[in-house]
Structure formats: structure tokens, C-alpha cells
N, C-alpha and C. Protein backbone atom coordinates (compact mmCIF):
# COMPACT_ATOMS: atom_id res chain seq x y z
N UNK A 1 0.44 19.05 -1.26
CA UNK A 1 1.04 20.24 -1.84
C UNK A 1 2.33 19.87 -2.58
N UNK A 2 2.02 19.22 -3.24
CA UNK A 2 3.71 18.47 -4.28
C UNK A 2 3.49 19.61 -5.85
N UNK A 3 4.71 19.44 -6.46
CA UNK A 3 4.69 19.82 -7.51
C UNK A 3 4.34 19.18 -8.68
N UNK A 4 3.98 19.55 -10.08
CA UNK A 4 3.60 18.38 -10.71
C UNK A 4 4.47 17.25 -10.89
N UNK A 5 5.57 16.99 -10.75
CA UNK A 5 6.69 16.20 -11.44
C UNK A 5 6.48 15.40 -10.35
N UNK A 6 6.31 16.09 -8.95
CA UNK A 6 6.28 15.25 -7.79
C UNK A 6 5.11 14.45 -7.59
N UNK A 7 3.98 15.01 -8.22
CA UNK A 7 2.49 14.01 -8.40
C UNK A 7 2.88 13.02 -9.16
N UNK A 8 3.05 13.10 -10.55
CA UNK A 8 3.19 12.46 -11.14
C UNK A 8 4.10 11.39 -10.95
N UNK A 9 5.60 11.59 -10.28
CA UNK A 9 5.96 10.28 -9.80
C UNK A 9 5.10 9.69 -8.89
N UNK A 10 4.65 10.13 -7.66
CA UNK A 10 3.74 8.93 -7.01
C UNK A 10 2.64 8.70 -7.61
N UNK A 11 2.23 9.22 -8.40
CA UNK A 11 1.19 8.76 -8.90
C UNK A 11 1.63 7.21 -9.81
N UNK A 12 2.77 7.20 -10.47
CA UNK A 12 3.26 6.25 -10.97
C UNK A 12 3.34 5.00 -10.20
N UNK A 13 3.89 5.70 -8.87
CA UNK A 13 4.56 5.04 -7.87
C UNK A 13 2.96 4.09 -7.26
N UNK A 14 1.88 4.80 -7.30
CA UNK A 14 0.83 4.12 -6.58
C UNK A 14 -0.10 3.09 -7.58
N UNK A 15 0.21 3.79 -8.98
CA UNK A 15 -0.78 2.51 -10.13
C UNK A 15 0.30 1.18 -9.59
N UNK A 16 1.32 1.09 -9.64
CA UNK A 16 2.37 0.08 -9.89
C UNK A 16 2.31 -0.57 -8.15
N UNK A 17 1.79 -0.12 -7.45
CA UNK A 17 1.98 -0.84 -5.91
C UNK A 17 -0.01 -1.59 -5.97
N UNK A 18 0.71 -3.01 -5.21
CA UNK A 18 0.14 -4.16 -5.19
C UNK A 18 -1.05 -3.79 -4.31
N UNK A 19 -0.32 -3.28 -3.44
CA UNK A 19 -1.33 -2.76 -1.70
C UNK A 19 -2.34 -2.38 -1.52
N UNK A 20 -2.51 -1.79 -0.74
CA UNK A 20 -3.97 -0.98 -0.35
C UNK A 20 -3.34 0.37 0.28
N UNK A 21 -4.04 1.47 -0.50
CA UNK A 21 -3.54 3.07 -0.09
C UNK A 21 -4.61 3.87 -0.05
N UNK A 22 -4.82 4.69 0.98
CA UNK A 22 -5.48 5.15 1.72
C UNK A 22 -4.86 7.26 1.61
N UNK A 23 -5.32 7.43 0.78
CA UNK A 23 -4.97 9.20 0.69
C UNK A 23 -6.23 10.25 0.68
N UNK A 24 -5.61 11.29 0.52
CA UNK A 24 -6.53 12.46 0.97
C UNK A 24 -5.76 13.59 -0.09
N UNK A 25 -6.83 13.61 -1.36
CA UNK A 25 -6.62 15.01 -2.29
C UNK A 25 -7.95 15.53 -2.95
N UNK A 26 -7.35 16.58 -3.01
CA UNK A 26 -8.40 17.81 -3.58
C UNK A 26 -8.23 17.80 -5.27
N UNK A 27 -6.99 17.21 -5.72
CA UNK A 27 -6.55 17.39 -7.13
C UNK A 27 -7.61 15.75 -8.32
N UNK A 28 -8.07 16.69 -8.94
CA UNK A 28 -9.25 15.51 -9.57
C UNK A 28 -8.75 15.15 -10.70
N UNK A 29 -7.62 15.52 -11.01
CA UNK A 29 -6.68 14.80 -12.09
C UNK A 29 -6.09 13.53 -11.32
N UNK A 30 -5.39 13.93 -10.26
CA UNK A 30 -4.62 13.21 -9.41
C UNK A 30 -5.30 11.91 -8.68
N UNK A 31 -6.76 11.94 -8.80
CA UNK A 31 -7.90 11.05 -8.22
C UNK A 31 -8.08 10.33 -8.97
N UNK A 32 -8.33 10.80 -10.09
CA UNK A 32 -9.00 10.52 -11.35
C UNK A 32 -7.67 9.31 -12.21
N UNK A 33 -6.30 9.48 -12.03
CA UNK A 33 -5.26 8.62 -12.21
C UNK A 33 -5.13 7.66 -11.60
N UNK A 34 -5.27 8.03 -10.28
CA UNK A 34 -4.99 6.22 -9.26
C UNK A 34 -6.46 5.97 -8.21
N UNK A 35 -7.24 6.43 -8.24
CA UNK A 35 -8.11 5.99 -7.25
C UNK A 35 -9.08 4.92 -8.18
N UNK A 36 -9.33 3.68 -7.58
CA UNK A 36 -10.63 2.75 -7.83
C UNK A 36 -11.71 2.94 -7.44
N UNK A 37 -11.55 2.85 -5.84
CA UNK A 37 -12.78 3.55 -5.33
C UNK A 37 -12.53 4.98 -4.25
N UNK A 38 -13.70 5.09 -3.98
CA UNK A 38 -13.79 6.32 -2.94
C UNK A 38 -14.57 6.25 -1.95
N UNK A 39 -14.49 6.77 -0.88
CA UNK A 39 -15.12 7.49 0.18
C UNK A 39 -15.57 8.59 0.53
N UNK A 40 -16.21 9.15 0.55
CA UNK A 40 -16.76 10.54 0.36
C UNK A 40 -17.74 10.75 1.81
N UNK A 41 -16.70 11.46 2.48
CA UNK A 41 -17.06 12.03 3.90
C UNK A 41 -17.95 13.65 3.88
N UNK A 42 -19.36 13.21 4.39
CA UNK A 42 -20.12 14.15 4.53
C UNK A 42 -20.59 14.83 5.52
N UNK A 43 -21.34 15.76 6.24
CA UNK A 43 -21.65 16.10 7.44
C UNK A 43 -23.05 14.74 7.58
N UNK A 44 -23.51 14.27 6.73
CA UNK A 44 -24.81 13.45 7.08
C UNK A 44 -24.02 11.89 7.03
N UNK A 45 -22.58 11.55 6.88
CA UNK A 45 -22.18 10.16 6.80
C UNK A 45 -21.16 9.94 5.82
N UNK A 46 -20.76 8.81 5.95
CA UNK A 46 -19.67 8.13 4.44
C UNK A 46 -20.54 7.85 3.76
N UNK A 47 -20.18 7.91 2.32
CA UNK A 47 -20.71 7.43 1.20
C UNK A 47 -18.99 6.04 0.63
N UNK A 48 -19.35 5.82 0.84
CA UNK A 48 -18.91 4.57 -0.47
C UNK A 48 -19.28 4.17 -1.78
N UNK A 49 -18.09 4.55 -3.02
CA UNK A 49 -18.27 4.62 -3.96
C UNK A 49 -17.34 3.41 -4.40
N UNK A 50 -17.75 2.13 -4.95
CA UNK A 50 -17.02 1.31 -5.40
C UNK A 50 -16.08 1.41 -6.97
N UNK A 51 -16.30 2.64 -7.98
CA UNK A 51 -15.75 2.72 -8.67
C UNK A 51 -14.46 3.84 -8.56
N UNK A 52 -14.35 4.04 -9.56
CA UNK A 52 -13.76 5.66 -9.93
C UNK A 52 -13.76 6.73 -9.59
N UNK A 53 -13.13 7.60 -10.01
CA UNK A 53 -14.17 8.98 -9.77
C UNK A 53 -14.57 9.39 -11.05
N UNK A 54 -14.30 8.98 -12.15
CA UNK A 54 -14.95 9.25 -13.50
C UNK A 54 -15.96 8.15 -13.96
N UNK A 55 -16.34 7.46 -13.16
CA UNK A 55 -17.67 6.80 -12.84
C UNK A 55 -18.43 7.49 -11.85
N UNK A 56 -18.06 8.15 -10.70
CA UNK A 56 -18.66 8.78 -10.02
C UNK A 56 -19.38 9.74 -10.66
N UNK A 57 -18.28 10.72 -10.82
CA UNK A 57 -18.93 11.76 -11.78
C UNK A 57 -20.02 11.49 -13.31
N UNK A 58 -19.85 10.31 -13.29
CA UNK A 58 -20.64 10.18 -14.56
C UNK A 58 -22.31 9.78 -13.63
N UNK A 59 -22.29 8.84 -12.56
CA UNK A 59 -23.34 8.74 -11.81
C UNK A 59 -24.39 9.98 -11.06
N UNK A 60 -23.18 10.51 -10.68
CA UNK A 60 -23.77 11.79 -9.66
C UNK A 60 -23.73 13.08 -10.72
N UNK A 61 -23.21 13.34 -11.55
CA UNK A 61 -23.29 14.66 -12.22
C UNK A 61 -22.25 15.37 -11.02
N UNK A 62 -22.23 16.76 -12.07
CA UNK A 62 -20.78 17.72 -11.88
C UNK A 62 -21.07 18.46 -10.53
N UNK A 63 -22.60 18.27 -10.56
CA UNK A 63 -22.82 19.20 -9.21
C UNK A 63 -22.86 18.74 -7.81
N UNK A 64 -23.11 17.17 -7.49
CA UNK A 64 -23.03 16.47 -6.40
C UNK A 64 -21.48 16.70 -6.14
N UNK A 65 -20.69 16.31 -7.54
CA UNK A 65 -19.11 16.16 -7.16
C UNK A 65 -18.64 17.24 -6.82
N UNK A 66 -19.01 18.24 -7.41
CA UNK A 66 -18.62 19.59 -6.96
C UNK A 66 -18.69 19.88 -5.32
N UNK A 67 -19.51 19.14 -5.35
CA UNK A 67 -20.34 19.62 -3.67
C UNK A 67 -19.64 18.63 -2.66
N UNK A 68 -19.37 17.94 -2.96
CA UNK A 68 -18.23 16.72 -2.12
C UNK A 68 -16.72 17.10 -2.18
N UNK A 69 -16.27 18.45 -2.29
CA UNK A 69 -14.59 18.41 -2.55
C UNK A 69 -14.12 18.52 -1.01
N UNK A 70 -14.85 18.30 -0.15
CA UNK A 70 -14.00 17.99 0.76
C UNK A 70 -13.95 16.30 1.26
N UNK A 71 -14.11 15.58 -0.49
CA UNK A 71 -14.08 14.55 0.38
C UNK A 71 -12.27 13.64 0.21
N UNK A 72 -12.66 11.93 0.99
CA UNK A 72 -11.92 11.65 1.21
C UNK A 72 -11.49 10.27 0.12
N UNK A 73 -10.73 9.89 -0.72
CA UNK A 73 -10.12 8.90 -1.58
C UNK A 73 -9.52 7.99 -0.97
N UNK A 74 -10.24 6.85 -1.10
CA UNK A 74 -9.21 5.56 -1.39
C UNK A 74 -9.00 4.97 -2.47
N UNK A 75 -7.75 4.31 -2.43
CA UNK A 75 -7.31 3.82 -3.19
C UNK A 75 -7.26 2.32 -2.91
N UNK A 76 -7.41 1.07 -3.62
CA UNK A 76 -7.90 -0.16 -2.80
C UNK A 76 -7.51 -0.83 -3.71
N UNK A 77 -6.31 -1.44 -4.34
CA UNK A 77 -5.94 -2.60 -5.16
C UNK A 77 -6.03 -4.02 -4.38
N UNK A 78 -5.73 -4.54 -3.19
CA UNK A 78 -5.41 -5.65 -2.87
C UNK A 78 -6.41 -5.76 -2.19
N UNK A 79 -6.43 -7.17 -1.93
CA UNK A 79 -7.82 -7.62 -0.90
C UNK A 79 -7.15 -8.61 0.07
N UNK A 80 -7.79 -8.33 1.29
CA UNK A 80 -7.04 -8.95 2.73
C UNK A 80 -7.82 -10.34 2.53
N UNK A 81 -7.38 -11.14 2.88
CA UNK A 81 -6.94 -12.75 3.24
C UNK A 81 -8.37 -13.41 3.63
N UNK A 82 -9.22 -12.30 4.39
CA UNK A 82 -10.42 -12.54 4.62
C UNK A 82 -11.54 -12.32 3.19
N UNK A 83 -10.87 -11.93 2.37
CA UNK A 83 -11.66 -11.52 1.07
C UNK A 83 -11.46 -12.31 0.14
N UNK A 84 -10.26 -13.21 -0.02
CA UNK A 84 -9.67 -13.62 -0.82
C UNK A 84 -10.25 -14.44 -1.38
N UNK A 85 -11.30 -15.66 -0.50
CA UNK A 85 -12.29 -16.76 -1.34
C UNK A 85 -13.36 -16.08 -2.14
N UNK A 86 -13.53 -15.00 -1.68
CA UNK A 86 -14.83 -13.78 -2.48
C UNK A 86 -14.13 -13.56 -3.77
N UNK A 87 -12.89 -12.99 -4.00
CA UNK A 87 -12.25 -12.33 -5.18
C UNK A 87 -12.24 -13.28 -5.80
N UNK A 88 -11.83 -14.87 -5.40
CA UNK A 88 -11.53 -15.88 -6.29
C UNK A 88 -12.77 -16.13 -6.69
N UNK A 89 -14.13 -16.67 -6.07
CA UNK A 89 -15.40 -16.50 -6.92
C UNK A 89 -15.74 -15.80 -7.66
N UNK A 90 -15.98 -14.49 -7.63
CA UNK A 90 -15.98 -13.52 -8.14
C UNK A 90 -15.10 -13.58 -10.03
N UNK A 91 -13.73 -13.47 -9.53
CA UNK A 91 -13.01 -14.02 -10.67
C UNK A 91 -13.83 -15.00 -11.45
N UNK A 92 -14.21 -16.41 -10.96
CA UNK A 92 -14.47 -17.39 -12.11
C UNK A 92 -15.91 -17.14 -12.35
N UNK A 93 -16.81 -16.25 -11.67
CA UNK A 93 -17.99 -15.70 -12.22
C UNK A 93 -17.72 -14.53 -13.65
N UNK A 94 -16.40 -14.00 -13.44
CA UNK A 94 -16.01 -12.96 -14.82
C UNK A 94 -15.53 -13.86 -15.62
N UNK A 95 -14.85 -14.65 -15.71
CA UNK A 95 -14.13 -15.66 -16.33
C UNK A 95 -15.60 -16.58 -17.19
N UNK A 96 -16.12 -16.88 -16.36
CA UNK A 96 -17.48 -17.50 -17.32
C UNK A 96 -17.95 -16.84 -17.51
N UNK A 97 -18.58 -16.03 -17.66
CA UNK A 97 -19.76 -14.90 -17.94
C UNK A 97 -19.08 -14.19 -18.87
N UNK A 98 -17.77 -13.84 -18.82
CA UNK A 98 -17.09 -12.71 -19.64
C UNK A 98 -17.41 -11.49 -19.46
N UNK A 99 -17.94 -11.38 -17.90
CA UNK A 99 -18.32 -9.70 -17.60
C UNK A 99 -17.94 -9.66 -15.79
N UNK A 100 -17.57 -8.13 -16.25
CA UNK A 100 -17.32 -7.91 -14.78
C UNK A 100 -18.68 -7.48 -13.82
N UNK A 101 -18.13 -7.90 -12.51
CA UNK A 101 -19.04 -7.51 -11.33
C UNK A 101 -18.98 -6.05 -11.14
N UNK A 102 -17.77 -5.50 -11.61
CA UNK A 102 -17.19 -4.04 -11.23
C UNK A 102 -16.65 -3.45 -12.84
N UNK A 103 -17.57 -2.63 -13.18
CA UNK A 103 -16.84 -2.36 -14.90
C UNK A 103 -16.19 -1.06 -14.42
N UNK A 104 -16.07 -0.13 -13.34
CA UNK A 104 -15.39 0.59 -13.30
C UNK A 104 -14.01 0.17 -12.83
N UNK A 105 -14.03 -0.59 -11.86
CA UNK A 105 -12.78 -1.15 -11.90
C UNK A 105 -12.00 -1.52 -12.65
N UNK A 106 -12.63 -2.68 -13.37
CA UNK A 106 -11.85 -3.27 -14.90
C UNK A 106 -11.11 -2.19 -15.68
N UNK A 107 -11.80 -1.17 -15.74
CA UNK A 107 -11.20 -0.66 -16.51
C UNK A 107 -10.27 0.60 -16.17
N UNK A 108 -10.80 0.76 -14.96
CA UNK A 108 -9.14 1.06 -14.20
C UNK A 108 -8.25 0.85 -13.86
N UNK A 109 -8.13 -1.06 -14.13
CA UNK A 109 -6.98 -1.86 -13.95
C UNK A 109 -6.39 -1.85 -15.41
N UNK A 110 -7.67 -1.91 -16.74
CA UNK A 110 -7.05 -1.85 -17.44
C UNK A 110 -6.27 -0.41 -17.82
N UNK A 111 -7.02 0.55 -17.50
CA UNK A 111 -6.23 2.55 -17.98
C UNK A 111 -5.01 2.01 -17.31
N UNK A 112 -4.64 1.60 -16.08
CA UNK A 112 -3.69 1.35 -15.06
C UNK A 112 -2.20 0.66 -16.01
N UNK A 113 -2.87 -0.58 -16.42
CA UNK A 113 -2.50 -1.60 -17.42
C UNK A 113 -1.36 -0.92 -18.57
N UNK A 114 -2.56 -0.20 -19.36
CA UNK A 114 -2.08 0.87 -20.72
C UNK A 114 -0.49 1.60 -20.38
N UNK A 115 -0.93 2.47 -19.06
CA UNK A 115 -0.02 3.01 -18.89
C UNK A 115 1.35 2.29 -18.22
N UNK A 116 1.30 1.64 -17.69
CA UNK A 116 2.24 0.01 -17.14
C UNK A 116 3.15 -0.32 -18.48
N UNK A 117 2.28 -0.94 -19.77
CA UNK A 117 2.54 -1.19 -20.48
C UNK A 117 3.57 -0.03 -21.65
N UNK A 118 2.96 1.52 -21.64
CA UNK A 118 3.65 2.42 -22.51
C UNK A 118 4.80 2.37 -21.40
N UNK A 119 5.70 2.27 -20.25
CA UNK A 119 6.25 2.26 -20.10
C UNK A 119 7.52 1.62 -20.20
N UNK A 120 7.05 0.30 -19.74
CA UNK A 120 7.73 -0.93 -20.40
C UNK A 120 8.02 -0.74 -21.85
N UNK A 121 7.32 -0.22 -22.63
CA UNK A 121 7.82 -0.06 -24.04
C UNK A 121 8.76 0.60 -24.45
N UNK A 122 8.68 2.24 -23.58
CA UNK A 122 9.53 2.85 -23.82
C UNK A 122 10.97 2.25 -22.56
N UNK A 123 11.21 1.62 -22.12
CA UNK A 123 12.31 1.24 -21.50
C UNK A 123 12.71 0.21 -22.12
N UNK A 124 12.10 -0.64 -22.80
CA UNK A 124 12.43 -1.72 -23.77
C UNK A 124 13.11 -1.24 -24.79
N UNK A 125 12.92 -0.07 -25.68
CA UNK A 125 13.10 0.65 -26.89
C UNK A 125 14.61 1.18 -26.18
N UNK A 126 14.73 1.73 -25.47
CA UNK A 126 15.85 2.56 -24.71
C UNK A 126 16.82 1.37 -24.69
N UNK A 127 16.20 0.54 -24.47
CA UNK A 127 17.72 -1.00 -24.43
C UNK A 127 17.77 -1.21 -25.66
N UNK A 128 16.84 -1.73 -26.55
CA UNK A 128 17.00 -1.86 -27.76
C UNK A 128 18.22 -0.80 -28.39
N UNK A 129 17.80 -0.02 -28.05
CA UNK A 129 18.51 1.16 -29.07
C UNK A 129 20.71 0.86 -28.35
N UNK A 130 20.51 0.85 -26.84
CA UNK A 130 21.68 0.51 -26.27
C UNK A 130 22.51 -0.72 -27.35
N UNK A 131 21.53 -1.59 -26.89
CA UNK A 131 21.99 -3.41 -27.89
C UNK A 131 22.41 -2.46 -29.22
N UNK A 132 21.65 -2.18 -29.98
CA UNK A 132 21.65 -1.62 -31.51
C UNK A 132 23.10 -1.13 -31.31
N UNK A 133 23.27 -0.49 -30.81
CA UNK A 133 24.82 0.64 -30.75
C UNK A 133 25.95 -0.13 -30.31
N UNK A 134 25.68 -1.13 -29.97
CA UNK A 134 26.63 -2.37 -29.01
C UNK A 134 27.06 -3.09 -30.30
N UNK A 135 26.27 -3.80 -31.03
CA UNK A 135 26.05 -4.38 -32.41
C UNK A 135 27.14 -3.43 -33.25
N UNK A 136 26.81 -2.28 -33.59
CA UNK A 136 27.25 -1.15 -34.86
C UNK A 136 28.50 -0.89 -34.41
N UNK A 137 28.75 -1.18 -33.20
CA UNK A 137 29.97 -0.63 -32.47
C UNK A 137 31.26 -1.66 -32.87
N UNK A 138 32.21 -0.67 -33.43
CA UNK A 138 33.56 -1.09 -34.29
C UNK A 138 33.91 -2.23 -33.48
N UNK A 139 34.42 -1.37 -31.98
CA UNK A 139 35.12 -2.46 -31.32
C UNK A 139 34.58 -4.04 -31.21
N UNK A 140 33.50 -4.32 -31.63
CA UNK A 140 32.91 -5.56 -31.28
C UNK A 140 32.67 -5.79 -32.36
N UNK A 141 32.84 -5.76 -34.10
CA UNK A 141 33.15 -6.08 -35.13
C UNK A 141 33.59 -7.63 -35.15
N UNK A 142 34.70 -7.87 -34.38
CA UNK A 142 35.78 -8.97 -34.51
C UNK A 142 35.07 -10.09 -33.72
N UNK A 143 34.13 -9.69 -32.58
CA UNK A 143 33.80 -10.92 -31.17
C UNK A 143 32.26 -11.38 -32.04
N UNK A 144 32.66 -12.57 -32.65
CA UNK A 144 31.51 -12.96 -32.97
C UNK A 144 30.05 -13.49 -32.05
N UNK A 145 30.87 -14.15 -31.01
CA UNK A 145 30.61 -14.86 -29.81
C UNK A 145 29.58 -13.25 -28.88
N UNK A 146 30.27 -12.02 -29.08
CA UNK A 146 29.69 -11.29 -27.93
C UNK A 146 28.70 -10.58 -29.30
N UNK A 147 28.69 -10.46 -30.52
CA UNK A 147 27.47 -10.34 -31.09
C UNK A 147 26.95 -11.15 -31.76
N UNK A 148 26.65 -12.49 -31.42
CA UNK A 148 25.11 -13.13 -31.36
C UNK A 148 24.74 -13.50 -30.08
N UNK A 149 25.29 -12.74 -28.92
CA UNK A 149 24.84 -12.76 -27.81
C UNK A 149 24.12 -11.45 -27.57
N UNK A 150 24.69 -10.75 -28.52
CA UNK A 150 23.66 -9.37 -28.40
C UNK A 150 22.25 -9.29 -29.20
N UNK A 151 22.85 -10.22 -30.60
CA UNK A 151 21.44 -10.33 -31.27
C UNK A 151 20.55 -11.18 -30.65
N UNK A 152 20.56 -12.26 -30.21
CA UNK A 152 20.03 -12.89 -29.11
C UNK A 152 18.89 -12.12 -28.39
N UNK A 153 19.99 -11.60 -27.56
CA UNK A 153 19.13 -10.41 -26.77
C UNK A 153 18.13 -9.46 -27.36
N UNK A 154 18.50 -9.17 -28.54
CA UNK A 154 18.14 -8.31 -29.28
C UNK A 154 16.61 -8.39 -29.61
N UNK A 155 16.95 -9.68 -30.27
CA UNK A 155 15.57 -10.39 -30.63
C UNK A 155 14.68 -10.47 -29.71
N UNK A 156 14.89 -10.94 -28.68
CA UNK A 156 14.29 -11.02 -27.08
C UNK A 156 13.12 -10.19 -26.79
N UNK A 157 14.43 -9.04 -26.84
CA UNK A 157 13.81 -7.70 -26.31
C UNK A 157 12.63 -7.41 -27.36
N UNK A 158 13.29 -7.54 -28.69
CA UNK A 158 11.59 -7.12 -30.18
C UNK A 158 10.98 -7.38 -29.84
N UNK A 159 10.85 -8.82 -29.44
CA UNK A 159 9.50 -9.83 -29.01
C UNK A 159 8.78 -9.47 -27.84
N UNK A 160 9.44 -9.32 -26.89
CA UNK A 160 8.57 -8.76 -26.00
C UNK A 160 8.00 -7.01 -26.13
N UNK A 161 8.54 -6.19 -26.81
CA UNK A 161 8.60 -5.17 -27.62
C UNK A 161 6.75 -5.28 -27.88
N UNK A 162 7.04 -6.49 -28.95
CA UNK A 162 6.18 -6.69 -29.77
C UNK A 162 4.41 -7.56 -28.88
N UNK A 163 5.03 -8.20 -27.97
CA UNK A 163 4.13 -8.57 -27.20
C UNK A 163 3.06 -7.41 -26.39
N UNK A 164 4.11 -6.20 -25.50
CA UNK A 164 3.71 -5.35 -25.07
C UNK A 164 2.57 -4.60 -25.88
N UNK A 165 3.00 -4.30 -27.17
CA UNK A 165 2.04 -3.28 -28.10
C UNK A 165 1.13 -4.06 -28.61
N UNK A 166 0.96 -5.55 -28.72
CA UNK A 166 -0.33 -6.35 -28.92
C UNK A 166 -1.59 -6.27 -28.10
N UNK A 167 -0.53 -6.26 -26.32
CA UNK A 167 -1.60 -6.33 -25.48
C UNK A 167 -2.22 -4.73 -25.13
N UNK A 168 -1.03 -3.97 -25.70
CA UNK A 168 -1.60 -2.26 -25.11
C UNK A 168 -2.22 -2.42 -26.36
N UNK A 169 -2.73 -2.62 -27.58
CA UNK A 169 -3.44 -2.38 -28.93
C UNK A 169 -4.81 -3.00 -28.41
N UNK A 170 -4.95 -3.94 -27.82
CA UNK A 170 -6.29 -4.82 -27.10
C UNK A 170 -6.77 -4.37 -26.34
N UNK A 171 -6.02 -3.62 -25.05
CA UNK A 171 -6.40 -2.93 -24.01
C UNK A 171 -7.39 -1.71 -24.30
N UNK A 172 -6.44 -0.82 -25.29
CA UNK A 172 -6.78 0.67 -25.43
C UNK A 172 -8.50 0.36 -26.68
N UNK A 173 -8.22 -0.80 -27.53
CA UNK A 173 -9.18 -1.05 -28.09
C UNK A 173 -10.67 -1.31 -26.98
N UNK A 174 -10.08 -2.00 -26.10
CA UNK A 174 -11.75 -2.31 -25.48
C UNK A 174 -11.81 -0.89 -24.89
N UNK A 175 -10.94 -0.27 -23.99
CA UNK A 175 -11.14 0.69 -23.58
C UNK A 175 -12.29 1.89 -24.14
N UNK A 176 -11.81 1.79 -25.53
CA UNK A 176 -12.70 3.13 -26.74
C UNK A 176 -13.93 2.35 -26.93
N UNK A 177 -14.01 0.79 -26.70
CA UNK A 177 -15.80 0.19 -26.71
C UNK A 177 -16.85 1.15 -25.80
């Protein structure tokens, strides 16, 4: 029962954590943002759903999902220690092949990714613009020394600027494949 501002930060808060999280919502926006996979508790058993829920829903149709809202979400980024030689196979089976074992995942690491990335951009831009005003700024006219330590920086920051929107331009591209 949070407000939106309050979803939306943890929701931020849960793409960006490494872990393994384990929640319980009714909100299918809110599912549909951070969950990989699911669990879906029925009177006849668990179901285990290794993707999404917008893989789900694309599998089961609107009316199974409809019919499951009392179920239960996980959320499952990390893999325990006992999994770990699996993920690493796994990995160099995607790595050669060039395909995933899990395409709903992938590409919830990558939606995950996108949004990771528009952030970083816009906090990059927000310094940029700081540096910029640091630069233009009278008082530091005279310190040559403290502005090409800003352009320095400056440059820095473009580049990675510029790195960020290469890899979100690649991302969002396979994404629309």
C-alpha cells in the first residue's frame, strides 16, 4: 500500500540490487518493472514461471493471468554459490551460440539495463552542466591550473556521456527486434 513516488523509488531501489528478493503485489505495473520470474500460488499448487510477467502474460493469455491475482512474485537476480558452476556454463553456452537459454530474462536485464543507463545519463548531464558553470564562472577566469582541471573532467564526463547513449542506443535497438 505505498504511494506512487513510493513504488517507484523501490522499484528503482530493487532493478539496481544484486540479490535475491522475494515480494508479494497485486500491482502489474509494479511486477511487470522488477520481477524476472514468478511464482504463482494456486489452490491445486505452485506454478513456476521462469520469465516475466509480460512473458507470462504473453504465454498464458489475459485470462489465466487474470485468474492468478492472488498470486505470489519473485524477484531472483543472483544465484547462490551452489548454482554458480551452472550460470557459468550456461553463460559460455550464450556466449557461443549467441542466444540465450532464458530470452525473457535477457531482456529484462536488458529493460533493467536501459533504465540503469537513462539514469546515469541524466546524473552525468547534471554534473556536466555543474563543470560547465564552474568553467563560465568569472571567479575562475584567472586559475588556469583549476580550469583545465575542470575541462579534464569535463571531457571525462562527455565520454562516458557518450559511452552510456551508445550502449542504451544498442540495448533499446535489440530490444524493438
Amino acid at each position: 500500500h505505498l504511494d506512487m513516488e513510493s513504488k517507484e523509488i523501490l522499484g528503482q531501489a530493487l532493478l539496481t540490487y544484486e540479490g535475491t528478493v522475494l515480494y508479494v503485489s497485486h500491482d502489474r505495473y509494479f511486477i511487470k518493472q522488477v520481477a524476472d520470474k514468478l511464482l504463482i500460488f494456486r489452490p491445486e499448487g505452485v506454478e513456476y514461471f521462469p520469465f516475466g510477467y509480460e512473458a507470462y502474460e504473453e504465454k498464458y493469455g489475459r485470462e489465466k493471468v487474470d485468474a492468478s491475482s492472488n498470486a505470489l512474485r519473485i524477484n531472483t537476480t543472483s544465484v547462490s554459490e551452489g548454482q554458480a558452476s551452472d550460470k557459468e556454463s550456461e553463460s559460455k553456452k550464450k556466449s557461443s551460440s549467441g542466444l540465450s537459454n532464458n530470452p525473457g530474462k535477457e531482456r529484462s536485464k536488458m529493460e533493467r539495463r536501459v533504465l540503469r543507463l537513462e539514469e546515469l545519463m541524466e546524473q552525468a548531464e547534471e554534473e556536466i552542466k555543474k563543470m560547465e558553470a564552474q568553467i563560465a564562472d568569472p571567479a575562475n577566469a584567472s586559475d588556469y591550473v583549476k580550469l583545465g582541471e575542470l575541462q579534464a573532467l569535463l571531457d571525462e564526463k562527455k565520454s562516458t556521456v557518450d559511452d552510456y547513449m551508445e550502449e542504451w542506443a544498442d540495448l533499446t535497438e535489440k530490444l524493438e527486434e
